[in-house]
Protein backbone atom coordinates (compact mmCIF):
# COMPACT_ATOMS: atom_id res chain seq x y z
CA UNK A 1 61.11 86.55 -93.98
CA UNK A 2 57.89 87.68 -95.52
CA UNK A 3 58.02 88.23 -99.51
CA UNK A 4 56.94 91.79 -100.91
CA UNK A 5 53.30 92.37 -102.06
CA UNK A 6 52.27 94.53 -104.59
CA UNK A 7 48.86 95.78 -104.42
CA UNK A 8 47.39 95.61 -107.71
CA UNK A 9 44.44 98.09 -108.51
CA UNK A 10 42.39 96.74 -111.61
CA UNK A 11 38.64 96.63 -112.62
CA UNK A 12 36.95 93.77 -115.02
CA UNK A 13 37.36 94.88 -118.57
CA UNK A 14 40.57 96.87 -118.42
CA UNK A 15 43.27 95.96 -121.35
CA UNK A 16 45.76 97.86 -119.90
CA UNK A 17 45.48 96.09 -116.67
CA UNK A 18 45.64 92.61 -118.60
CA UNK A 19 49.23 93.56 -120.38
CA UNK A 20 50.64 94.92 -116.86
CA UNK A 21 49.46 92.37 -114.90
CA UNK A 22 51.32 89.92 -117.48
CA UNK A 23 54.64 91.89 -117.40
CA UNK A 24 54.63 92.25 -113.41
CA UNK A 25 53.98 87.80 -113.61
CA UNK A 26 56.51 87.97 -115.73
CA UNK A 27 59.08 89.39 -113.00
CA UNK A 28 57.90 87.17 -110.19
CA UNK A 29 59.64 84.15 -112.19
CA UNK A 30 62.61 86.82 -111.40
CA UNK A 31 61.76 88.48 -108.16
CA UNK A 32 60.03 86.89 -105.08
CA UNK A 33 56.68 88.98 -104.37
CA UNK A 34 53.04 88.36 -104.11
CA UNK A 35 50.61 89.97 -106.17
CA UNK A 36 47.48 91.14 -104.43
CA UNK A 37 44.82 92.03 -106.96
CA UNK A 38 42.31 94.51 -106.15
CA UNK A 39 39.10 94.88 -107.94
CA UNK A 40 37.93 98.90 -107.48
CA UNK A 41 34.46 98.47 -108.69
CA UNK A 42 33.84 97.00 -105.75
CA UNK A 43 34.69 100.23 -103.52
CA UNK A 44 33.45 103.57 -103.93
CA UNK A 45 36.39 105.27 -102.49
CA UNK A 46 38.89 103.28 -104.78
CA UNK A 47 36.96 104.26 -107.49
CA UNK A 48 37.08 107.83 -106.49
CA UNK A 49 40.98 107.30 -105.70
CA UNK A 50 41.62 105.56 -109.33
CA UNK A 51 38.97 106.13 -111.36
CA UNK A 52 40.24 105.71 -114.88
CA UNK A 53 44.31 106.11 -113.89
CA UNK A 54 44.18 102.21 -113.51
CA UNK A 55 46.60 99.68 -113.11
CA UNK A 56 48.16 101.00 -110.23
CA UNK A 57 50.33 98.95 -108.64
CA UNK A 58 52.11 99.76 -105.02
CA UNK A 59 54.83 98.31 -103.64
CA UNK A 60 55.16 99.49 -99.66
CA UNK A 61 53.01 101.70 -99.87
CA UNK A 62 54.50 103.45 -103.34
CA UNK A 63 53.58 103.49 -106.61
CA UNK A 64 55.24 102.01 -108.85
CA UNK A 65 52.82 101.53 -111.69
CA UNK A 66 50.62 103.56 -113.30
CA UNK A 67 48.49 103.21 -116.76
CA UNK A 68 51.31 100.72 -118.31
CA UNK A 69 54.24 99.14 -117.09
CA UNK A 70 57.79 100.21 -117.52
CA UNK A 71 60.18 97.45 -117.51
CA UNK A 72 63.14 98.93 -117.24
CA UNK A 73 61.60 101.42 -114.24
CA UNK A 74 59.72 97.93 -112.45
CA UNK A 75 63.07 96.07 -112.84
CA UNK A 76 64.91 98.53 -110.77
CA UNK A 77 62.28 98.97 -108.61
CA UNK A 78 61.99 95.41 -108.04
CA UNK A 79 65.77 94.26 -107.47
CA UNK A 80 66.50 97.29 -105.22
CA UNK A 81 63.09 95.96 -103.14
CA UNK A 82 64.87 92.12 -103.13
CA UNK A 83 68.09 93.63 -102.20
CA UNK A 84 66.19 95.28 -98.97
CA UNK A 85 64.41 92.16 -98.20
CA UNK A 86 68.17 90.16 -98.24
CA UNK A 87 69.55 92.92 -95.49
């Protein structure tokens, strides 16, 4: 059984992305998923996509992070995604 992957959107620099990329770390001591971290300066169309709304993070195709994260919203997200994975 494959673990979930969140895609990560992020570009050098960004603070923002720093602190959520820390708390969503933080839950994979917690939750078993893989973080994929995409850089969008290195795509025109992610950059037209994202532009300055980043981090977004995805999980499945949904987002499930925008500008800073939520723990209380990623928890739920992220138990009711590990809870899928068991079934």
């Amino acid at each position: 059984m494959n673990s979930p992957r969140i895609d990560f959107y992020t570009r050098k620099g960004c603070h923002l992305c720093k602190e959520a990329l820390e708390v969503l770390r933080d839950f994979q001591r917690e939750f078993d998923f893989e973080i994929q971290l995409i850089d969008i300066s290195g795509s025109t169309d992610l950059t037209q996509l994202y532009g300055n709304d980043i981090p977004v993070a995805t999980l499945d195709g949904r987002k499930i992070l925008k500008h800073r994260a939520d723990r209380k919203l990623l928890r739920r997200v992220l138990a009711e995604a590990s809870i899928q994975n068991l079934g």
